[in-house]
Protein backbone atom coordinates (compact mmCIF):
# COMPACT_ATOMS: atom_id res chain seq x y z
CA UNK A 1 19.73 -24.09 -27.76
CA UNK A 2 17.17 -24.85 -25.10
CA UNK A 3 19.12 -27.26 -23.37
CA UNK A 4 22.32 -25.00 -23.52
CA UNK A 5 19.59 -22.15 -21.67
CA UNK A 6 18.21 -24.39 -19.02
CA UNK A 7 21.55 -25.67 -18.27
CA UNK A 8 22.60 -22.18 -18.03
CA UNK A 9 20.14 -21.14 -15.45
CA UNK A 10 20.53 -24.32 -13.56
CA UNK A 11 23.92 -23.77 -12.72
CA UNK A 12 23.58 -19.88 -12.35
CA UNK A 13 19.85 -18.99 -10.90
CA UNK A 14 21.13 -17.74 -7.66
CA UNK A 15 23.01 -15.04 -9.69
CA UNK A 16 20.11 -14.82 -12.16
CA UNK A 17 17.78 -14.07 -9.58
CA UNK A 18 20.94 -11.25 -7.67
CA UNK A 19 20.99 -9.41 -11.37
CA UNK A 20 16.94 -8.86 -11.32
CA UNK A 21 16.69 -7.95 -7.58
CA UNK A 22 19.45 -5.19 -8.38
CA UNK A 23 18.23 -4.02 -11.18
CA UNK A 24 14.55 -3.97 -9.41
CA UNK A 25 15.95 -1.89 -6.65
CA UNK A 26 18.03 0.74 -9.01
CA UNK A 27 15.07 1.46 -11.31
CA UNK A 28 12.73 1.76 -8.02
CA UNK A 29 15.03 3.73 -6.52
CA UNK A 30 15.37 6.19 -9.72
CA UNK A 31 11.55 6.69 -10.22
CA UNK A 32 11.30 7.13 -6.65
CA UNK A 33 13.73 10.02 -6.94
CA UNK A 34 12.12 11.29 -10.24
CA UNK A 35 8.29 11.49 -8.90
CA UNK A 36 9.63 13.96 -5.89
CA UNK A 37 9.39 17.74 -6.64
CA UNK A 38 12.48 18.86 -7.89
CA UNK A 39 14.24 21.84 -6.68
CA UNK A 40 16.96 23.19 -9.35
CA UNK A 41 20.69 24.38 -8.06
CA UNK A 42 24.35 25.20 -10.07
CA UNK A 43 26.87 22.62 -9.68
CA UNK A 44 30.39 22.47 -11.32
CA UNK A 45 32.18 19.77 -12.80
CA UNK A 46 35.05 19.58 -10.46
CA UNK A 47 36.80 15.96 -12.11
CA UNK A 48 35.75 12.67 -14.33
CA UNK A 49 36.19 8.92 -13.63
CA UNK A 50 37.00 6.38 -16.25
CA UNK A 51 36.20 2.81 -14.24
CA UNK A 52 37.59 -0.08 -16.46
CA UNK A 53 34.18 -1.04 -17.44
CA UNK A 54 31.56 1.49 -18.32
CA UNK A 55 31.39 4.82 -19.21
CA UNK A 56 32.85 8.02 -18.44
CA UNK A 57 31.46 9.78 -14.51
CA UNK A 58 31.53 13.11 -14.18
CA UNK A 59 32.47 14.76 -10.99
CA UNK A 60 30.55 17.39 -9.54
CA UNK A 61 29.77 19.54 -6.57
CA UNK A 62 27.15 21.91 -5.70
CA UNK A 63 25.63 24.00 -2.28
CA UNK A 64 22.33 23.88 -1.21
CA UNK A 65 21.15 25.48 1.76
CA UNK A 66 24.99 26.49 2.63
CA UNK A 67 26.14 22.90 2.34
CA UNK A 68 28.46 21.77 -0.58
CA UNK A 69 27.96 18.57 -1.81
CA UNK A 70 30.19 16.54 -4.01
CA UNK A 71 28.55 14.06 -6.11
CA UNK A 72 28.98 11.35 -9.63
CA UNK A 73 26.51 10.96 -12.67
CA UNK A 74 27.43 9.43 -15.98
CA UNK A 75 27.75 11.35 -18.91
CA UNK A 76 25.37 9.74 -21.26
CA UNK A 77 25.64 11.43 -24.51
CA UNK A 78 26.41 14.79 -23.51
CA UNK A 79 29.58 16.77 -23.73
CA UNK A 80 31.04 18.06 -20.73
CA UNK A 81 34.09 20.63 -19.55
CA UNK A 82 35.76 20.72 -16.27
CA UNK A 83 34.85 24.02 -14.70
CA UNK A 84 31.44 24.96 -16.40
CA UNK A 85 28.47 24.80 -14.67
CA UNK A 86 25.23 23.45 -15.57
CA UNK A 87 21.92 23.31 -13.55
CA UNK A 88 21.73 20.49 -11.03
CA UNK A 89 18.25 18.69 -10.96
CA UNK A 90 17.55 17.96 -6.43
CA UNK A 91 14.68 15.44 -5.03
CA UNK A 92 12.78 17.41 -2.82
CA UNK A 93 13.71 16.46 0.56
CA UNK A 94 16.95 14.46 -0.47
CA UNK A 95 19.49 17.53 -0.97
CA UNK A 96 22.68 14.17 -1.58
CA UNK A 97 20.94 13.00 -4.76
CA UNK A 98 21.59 15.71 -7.12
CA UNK A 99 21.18 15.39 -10.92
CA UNK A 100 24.03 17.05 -12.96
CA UNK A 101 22.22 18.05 -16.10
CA UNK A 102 24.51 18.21 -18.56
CA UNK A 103 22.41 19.56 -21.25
CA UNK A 104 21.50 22.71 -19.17
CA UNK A 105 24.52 24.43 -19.10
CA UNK A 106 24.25 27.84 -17.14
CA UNK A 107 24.45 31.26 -18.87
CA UNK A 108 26.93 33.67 -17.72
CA UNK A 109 24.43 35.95 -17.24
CA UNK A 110 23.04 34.19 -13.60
CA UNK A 111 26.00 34.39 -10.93
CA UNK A 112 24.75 32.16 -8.72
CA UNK A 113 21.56 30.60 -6.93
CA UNK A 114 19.68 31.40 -4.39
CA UNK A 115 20.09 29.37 -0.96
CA UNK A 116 17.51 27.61 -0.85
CA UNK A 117 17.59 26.91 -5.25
CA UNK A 118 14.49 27.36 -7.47
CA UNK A 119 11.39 26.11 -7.77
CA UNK A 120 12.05 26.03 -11.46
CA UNK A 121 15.20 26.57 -13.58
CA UNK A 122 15.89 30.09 -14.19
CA UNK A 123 16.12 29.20 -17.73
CA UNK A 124 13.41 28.77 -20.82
CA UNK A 125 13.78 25.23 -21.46
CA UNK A 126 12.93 24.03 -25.54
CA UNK A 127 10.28 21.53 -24.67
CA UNK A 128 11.80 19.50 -27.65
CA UNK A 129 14.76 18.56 -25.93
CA UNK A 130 14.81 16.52 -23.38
């Protein structure tokens, strides 16, 4: 088995070493995004994505500060509907890297958001959920 390894990575370290470098940059790049305030905006799933490998994308767009954006985020586990509307999670300062959170799905009862979003989501959020 060790031999079989070492073998491995001799003939493949260049692409060994591509895989962790990518990786590194995508999880920097996603706490990065994460530790910035977060201002909270409605965006609608417009469409969804089924690449040959991996999992469903949704589709979504949203406004913020009278700009429409049009962006992709996987599902994960959540259920989603073309058409509804569910909060959209932004990176202070970085208005193209919305969130789509689909387990925050917008009441009827808010019509839309303000120009500039919220602060916080409109909403009482169960602290149990995630």
């Amino acid at each position: 088995m060790k031999s079989i390894l070492k073998k491995a990575w001799k003939e493949n370290w260049k692409l060994f070493r591509l895989v962790a470098v990518i990786i590194t940059i995508g999880l920097s790049q996603k706490y990065f995004f994460d530790s910035k305030p977060q201002i909270f905006t409605i965006g609608t799933c417009i469409d969804s994505e089924a690449p040959v490998r991996g999992g469903v994308i949704v589709v979504f767009k949203y406004s913020f500060k009278g700009k429409e954006y049009i962006e992709r985020n996987g599902r994960g586990k959540y259920s989603y509907q073309i058409g509804k509307r569910y909060f959209v999670s932004i990176p202070e300062g970085y208005p193209a890297w919305g969130l789509l959170m689909l387990d925050k799905p917008v009441p009827d009862s808010i019509k839309s958001a303000p120009l500039e979003g919220w602060k916080e989501l409109p909403i009482l959020v169960d602290p149990e959920k995630p």
